[in-house]
Protein backbone atom coordinates (compact mmCIF):
# COMPACT_ATOMS: atom_id res chain seq x y z
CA UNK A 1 -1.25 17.92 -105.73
CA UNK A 2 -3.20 16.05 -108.57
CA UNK A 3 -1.62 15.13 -111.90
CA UNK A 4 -4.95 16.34 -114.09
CA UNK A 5 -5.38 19.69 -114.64
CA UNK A 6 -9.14 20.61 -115.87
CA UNK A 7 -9.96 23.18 -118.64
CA UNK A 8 -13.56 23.00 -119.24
CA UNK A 9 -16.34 24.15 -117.05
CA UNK A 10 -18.77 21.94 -116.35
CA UNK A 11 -20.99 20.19 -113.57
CA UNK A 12 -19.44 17.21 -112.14
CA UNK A 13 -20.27 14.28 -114.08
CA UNK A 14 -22.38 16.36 -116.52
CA UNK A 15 -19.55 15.53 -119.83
CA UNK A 16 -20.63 12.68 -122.22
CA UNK A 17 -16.58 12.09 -122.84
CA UNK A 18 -13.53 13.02 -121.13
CA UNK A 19 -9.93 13.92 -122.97
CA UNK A 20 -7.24 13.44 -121.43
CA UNK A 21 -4.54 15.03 -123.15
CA UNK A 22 -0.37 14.72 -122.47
CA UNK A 23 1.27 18.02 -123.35
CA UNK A 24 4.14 18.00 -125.92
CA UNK A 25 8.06 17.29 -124.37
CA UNK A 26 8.93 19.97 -121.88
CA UNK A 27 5.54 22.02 -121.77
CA UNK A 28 3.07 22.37 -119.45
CA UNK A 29 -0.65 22.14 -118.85
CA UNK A 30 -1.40 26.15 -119.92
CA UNK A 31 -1.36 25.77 -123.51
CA UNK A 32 -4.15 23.31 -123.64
CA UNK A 33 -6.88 26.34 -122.30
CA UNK A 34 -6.79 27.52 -126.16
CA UNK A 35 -8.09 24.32 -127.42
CA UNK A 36 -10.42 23.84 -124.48
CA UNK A 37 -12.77 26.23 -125.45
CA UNK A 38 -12.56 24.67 -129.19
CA UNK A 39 -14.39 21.97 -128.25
CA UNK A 40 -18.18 21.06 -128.74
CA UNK A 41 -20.74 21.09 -125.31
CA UNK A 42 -20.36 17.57 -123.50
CA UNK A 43 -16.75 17.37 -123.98
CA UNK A 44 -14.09 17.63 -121.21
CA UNK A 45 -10.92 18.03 -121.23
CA UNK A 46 -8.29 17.36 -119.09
CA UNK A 47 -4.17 17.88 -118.85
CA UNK A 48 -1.67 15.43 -117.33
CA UNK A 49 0.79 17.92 -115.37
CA UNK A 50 4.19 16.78 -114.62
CA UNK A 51 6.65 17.20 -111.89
CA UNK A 52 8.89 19.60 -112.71
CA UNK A 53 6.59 21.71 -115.14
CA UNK A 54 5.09 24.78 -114.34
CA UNK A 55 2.98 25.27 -110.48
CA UNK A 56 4.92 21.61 -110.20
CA UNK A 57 8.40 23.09 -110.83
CA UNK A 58 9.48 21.93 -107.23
CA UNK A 59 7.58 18.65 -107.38
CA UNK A 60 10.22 15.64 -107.23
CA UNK A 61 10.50 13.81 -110.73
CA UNK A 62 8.10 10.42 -110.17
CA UNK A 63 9.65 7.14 -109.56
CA UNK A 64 8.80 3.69 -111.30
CA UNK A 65 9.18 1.26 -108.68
CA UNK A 66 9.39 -2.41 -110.25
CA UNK A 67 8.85 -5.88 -107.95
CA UNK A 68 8.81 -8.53 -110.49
């Protein structure tokens, strides 16, 4: 399942910008649809969804791993 969650509608490749917005500590993706429809034409914007937060509740928590 992708990380990004998308909350404006428009044609593939159509937006002159792209937001990509992390929600505050312990929420989820949902509360950015308010603001989505705040934004001016040719804006999109799009929500980094966690494991472990909302349709990823049962997602494992990611792993960093480090080869140095």
């Amino acid at each position: 399942m992708s990380w990004l969650r998308s909350f404006t509608v428009a044609d593939a490749g159509s937006a002159a910008a792209t937001v990509v917005v992390f929600p505050p500590a312990g929420a989820g993706c949902l509360r950015l649809r308010a603001g989505a429809a705040a934004l001016p034409p040719g804006l999109e914007l799009r929500g980094v969804q966690l494991p472990g937060r909302e349709d990823r509740l049962a997602d494992p928590p990611a792993t960093i791993s480090r080869r140095w």
